[in-house]
N, C-alpha and C. Protein backbone atom coordinates (compact mmCIF):
# COMPACT_ATOMS: atom_id res chain seq x y z
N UNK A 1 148.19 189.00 150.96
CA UNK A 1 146.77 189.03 151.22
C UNK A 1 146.15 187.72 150.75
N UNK A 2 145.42 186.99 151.77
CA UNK A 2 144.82 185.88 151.09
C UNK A 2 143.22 185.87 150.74
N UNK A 3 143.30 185.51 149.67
CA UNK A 3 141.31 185.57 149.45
C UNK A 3 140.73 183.98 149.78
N UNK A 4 139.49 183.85 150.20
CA UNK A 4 138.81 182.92 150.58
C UNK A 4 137.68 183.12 149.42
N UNK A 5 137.65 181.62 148.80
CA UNK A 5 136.29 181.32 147.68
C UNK A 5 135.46 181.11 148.72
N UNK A 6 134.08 181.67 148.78
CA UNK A 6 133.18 181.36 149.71
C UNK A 6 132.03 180.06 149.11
N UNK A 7 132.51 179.35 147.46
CA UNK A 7 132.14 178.31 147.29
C UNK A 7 132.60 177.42 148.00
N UNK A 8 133.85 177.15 147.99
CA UNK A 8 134.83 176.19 148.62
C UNK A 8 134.21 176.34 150.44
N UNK A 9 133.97 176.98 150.77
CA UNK A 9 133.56 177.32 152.01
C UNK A 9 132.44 176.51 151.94
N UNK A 10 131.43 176.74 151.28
CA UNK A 10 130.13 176.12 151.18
C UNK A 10 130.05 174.97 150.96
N UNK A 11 130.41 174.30 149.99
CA UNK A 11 131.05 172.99 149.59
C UNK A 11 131.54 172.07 150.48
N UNK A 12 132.44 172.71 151.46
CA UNK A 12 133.15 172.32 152.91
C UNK A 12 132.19 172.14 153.82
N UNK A 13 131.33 172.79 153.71
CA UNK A 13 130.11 173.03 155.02
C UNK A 13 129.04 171.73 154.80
N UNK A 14 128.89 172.15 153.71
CA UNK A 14 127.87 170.62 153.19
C UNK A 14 128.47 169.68 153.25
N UNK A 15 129.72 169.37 152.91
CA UNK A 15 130.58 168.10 153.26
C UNK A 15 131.04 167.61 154.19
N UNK A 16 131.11 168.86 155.03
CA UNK A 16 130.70 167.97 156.84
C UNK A 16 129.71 168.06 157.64
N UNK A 17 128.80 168.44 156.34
CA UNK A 17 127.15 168.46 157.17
C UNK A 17 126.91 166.99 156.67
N UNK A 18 126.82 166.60 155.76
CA UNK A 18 126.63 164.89 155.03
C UNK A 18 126.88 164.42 156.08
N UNK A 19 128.07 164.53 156.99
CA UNK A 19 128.24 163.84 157.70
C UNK A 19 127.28 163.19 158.72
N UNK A 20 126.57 164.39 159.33
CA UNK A 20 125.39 164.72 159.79
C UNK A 20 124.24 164.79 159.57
N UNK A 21 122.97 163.85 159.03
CA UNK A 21 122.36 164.47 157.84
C UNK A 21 121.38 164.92 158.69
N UNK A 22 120.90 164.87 159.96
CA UNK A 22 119.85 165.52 160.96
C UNK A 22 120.09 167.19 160.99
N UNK A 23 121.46 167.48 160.94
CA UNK A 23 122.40 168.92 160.95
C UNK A 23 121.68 169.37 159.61
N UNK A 24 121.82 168.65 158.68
CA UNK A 24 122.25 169.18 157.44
C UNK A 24 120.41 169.61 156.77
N UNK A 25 119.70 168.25 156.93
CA UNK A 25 117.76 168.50 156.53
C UNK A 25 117.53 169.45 157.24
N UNK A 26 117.88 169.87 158.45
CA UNK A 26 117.70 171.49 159.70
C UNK A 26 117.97 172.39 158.84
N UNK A 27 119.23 172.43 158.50
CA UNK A 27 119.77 173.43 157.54
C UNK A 27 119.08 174.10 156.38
N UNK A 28 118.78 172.42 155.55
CA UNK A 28 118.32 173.48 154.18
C UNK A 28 116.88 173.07 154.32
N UNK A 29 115.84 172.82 155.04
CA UNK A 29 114.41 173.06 154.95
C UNK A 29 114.30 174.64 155.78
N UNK A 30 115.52 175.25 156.70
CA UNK A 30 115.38 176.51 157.22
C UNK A 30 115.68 177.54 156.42
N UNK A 31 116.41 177.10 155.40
CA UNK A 31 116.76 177.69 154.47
C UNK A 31 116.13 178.07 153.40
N UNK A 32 115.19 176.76 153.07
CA UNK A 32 114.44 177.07 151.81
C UNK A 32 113.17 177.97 152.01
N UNK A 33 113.09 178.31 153.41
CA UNK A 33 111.71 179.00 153.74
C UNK A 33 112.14 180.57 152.86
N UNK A 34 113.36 180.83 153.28
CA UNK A 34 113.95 182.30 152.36
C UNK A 34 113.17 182.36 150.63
N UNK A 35 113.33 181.27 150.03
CA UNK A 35 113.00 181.02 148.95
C UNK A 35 111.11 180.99 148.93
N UNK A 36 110.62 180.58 149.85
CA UNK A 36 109.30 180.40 150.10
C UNK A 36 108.74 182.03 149.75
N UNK A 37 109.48 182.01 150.84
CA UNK A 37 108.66 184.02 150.92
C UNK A 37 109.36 184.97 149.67
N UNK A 38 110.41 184.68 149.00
CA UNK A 38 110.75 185.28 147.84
C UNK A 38 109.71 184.96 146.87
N UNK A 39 109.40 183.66 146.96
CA UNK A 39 108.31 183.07 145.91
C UNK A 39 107.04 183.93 145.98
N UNK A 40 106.32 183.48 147.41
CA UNK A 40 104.83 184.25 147.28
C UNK A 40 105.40 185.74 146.90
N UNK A 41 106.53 186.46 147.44
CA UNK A 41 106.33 187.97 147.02
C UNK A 41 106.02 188.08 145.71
N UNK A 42 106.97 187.22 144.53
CA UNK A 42 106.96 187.81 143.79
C UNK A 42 106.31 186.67 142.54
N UNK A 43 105.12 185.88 142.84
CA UNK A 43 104.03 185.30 142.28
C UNK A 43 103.21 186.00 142.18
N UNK A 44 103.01 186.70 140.40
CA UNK A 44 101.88 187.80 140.12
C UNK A 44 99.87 186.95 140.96
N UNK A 45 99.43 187.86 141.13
CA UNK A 45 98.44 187.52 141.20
C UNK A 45 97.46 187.41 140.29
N UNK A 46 96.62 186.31 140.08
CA UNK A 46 96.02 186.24 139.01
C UNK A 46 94.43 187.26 139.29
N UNK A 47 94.00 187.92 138.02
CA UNK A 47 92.64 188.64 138.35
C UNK A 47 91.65 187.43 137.58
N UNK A 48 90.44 187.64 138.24
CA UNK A 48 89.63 186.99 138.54
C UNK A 48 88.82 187.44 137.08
N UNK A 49 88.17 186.80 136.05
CA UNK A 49 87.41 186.96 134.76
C UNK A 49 86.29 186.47 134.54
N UNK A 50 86.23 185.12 135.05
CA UNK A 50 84.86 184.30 134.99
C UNK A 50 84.47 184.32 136.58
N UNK A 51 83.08 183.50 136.68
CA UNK A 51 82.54 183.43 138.15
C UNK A 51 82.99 183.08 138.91
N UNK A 52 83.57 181.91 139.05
CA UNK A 52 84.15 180.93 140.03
C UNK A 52 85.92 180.88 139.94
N UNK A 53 86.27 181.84 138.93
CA UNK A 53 87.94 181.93 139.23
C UNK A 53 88.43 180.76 138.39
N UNK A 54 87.75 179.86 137.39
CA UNK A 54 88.12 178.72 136.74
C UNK A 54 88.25 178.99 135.47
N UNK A 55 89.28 178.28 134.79
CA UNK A 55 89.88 178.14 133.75
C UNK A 55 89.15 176.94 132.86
N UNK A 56 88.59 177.03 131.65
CA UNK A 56 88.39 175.82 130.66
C UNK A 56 89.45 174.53 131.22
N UNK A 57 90.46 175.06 131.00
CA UNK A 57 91.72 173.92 130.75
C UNK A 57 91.81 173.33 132.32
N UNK A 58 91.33 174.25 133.67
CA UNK A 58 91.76 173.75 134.92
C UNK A 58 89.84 172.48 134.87
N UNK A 59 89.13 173.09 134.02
CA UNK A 59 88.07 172.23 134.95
C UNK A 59 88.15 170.74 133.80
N UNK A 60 88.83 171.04 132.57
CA UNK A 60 89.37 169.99 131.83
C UNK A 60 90.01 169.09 132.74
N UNK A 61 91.03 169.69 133.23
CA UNK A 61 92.09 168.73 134.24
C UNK A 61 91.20 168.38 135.32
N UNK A 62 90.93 168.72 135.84
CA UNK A 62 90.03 168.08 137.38
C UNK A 62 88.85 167.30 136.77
N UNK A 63 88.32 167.27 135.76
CA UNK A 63 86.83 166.28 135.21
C UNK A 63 87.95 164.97 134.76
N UNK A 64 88.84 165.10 134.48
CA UNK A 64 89.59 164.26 133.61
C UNK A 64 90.35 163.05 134.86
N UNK A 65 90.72 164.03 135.86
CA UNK A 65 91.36 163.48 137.16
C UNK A 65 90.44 163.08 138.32
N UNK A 66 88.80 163.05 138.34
CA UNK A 66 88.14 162.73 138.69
C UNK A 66 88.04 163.49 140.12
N UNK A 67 88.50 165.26 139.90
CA UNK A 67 88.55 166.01 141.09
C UNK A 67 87.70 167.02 140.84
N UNK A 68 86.66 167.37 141.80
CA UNK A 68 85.86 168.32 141.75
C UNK A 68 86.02 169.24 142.88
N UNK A 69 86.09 170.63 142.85
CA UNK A 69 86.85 171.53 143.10
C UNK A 69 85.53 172.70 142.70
N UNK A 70 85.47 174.07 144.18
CA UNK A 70 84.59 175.08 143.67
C UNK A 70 85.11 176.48 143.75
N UNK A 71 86.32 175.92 144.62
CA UNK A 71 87.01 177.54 144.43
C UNK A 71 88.63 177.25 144.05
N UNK A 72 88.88 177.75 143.13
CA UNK A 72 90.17 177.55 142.30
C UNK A 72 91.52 178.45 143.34
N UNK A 73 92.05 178.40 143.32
CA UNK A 73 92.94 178.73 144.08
C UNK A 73 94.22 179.44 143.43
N UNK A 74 95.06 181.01 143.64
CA UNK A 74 95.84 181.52 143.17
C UNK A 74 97.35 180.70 143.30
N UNK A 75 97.65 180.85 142.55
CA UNK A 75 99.43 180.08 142.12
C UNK A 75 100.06 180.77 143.72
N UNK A 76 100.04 182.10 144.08
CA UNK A 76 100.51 182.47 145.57
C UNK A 76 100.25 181.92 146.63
N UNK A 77 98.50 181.32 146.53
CA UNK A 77 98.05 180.76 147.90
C UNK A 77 98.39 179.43 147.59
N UNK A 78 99.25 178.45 147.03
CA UNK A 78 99.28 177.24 146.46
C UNK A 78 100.91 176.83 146.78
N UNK A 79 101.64 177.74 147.16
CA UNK A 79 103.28 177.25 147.18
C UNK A 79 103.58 176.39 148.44
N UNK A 80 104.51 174.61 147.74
CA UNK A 80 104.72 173.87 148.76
C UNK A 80 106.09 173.56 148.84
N UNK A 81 106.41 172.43 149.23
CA UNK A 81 107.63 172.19 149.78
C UNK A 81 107.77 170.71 149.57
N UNK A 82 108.69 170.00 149.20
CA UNK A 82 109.24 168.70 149.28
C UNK A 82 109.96 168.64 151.05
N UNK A 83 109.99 166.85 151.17
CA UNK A 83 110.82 166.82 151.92
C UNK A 83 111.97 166.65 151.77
N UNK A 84 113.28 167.12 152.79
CA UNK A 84 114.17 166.77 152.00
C UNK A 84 114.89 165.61 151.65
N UNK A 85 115.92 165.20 150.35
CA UNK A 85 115.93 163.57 149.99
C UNK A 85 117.25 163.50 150.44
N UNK A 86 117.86 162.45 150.14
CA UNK A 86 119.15 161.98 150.12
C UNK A 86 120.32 162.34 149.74
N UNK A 87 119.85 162.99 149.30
CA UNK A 87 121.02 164.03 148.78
C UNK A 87 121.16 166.05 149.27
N UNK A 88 120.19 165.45 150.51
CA UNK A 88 120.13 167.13 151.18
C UNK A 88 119.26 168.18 150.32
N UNK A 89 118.67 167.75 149.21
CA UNK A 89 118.12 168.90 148.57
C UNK A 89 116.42 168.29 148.96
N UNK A 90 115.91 170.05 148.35
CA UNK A 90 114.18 169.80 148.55
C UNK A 90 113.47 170.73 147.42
N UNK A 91 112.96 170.62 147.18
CA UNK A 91 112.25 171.52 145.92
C UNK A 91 110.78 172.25 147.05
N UNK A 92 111.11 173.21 145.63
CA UNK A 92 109.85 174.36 146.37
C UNK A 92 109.43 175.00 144.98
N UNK A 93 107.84 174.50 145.23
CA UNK A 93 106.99 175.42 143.52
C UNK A 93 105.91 174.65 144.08
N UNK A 94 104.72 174.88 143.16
CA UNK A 94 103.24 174.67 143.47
C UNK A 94 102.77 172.94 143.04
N UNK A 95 101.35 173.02 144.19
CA UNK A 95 100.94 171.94 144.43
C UNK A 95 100.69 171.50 142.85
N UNK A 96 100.21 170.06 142.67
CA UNK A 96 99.35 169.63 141.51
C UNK A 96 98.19 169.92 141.07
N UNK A 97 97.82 171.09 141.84
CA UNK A 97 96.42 171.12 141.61
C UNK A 97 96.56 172.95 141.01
N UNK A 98 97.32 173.25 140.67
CA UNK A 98 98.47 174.71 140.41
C UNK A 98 99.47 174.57 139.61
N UNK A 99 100.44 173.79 139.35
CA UNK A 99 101.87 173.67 139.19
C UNK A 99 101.28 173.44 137.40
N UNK A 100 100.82 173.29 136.91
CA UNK A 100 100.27 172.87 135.27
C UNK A 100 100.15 174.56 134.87
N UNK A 101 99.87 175.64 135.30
CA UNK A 101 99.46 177.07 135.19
C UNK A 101 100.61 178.34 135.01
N UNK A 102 101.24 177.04 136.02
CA UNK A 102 102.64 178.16 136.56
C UNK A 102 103.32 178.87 134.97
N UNK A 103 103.57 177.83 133.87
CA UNK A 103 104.41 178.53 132.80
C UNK A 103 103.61 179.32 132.55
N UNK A 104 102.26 180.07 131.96
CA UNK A 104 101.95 181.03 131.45
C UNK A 104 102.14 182.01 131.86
N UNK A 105 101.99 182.48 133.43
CA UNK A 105 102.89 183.72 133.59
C UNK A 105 104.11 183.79 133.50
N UNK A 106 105.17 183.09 133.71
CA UNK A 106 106.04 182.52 133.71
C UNK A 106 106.61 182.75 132.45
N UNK A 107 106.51 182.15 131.10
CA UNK A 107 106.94 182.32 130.01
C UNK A 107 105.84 183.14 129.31
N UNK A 108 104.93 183.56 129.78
CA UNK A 108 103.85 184.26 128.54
C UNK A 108 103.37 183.56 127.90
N UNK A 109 102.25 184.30 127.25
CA UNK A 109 101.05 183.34 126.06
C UNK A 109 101.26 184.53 125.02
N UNK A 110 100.29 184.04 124.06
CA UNK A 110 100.22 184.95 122.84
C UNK A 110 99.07 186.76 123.26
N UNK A 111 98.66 186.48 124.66
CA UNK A 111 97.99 187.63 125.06
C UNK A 111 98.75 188.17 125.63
N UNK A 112 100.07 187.70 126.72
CA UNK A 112 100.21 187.75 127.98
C UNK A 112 101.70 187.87 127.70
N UNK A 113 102.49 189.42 128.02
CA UNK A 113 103.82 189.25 128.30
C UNK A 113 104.46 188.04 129.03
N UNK A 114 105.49 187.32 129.30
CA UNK A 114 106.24 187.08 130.22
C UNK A 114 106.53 187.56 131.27
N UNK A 115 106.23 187.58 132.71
CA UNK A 115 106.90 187.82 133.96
C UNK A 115 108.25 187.71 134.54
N UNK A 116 108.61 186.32 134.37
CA UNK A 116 110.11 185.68 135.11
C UNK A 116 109.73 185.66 136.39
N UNK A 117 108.58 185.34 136.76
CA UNK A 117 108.73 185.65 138.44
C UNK A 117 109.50 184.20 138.83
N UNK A 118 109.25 183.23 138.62
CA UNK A 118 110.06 181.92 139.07
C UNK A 118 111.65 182.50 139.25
N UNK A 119 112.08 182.53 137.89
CA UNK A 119 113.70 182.76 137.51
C UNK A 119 114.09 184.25 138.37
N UNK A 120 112.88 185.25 138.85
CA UNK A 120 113.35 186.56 139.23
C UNK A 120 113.43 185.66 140.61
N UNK A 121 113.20 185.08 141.30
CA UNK A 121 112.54 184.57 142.26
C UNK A 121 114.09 183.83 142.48
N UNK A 122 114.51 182.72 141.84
CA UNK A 122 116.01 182.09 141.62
C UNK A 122 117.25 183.09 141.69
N UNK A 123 117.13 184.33 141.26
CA UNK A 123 118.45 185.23 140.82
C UNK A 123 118.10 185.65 142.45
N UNK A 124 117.31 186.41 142.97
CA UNK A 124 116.92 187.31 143.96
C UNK A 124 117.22 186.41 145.25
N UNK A 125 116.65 184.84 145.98
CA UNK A 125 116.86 184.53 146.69
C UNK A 125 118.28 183.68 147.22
N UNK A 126 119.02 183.71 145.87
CA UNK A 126 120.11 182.39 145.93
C UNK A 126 121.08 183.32 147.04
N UNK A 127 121.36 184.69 146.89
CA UNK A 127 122.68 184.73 148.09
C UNK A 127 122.25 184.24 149.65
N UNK A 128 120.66 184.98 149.49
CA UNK A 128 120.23 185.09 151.22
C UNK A 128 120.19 183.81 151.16
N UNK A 129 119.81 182.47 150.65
CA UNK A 129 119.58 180.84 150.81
C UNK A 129 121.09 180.20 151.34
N UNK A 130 122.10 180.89 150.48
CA UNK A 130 123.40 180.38 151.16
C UNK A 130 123.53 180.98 152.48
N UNK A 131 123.52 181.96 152.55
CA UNK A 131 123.87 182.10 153.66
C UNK A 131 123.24 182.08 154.73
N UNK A 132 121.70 181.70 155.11
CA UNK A 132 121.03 181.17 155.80
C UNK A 132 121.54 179.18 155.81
N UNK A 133 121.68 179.45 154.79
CA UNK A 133 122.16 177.73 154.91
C UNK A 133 123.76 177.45 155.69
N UNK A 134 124.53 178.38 155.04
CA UNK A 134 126.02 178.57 156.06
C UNK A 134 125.83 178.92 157.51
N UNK A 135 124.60 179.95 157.53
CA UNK A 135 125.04 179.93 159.22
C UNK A 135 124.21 178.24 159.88
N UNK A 136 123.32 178.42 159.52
CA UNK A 136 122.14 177.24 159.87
C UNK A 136 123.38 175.89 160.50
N UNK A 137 124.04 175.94 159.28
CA UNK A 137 124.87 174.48 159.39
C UNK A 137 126.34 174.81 160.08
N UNK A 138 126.71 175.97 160.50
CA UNK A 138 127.39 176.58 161.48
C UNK A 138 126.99 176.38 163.09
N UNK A 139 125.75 176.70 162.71
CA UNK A 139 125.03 176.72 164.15
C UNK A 139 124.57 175.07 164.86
N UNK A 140 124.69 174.08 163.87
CA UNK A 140 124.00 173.23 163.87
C UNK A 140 125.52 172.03 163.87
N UNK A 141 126.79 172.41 164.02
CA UNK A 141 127.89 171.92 163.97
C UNK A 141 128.80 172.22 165.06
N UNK A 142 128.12 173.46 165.49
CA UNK A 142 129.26 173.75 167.00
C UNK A 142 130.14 174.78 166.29
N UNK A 143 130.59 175.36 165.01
CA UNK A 143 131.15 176.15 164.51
C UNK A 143 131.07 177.45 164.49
């Protein structure tokens, strides 16, 4: 009976997608959308406390950055995307105008349990990402 590592598989796939790198940016920006929608699912929503949805520390950052801003925007409605680089990869997490916020749900404050939604978000989407990325670059190779 022979077993197949389905790393070595993957590994193989990307290594003759390099080859290709038009094949290969198809691949994992189709791929990372899996991760997109794992993200917004499971990005708590923030409830609303003051008038305008603003934070001391967010209107600190925007007076400081010379950005004025009237409706603050939830860490869910805020998730972007890199393009992808040279090395086939792309990152996905929130804009700059968001991404400074993200650890407190994230790791907790001294009010505020911890969530893990990022890291639940990492454990939960990584099989479906490969294998949207295996067929993608299957499909995208003639294989």
């Amino acid at each position: 009976m022979a077993e197949i590592d389905m790393r070595s598989v993957e590994a193989g796939l990307r290594k003759l997608a390099g080859q290709n790198k038009r094949v290969l940016n198809k691949a994992v920006r189709k791929a990372s959308e899996v991760v997109v929608k794992s993200l917004e699912e499971n990005t708590p929503l923030a409830r609303e406390k003051s008038r305008d949805g603003s934070w001391k520390a967010q209107r600190q950052y925007e007076n400081a950055n010379s950005l004025k801003r009237t409706k603050y925007s939830h860490l869910r409605d805020d998730i972007v995307t890199t393009n992808v680089n040279q090395e086939g990869r792309m990152q996905v997490g929130f804009s700059k105008d968001t991404y400074w916020r993200a650890h407190f749900p994230e790791m907790g404050t001294i009010n505020q349990k911890p969530q893990g939604f990022m890291e639940k978000t990492t454990h939960e989407s990584q099989d479906e990402f490969f294998n949207e990325l295996s067929k993608e670059l299957k499909k995208g190779l003639g294989l």
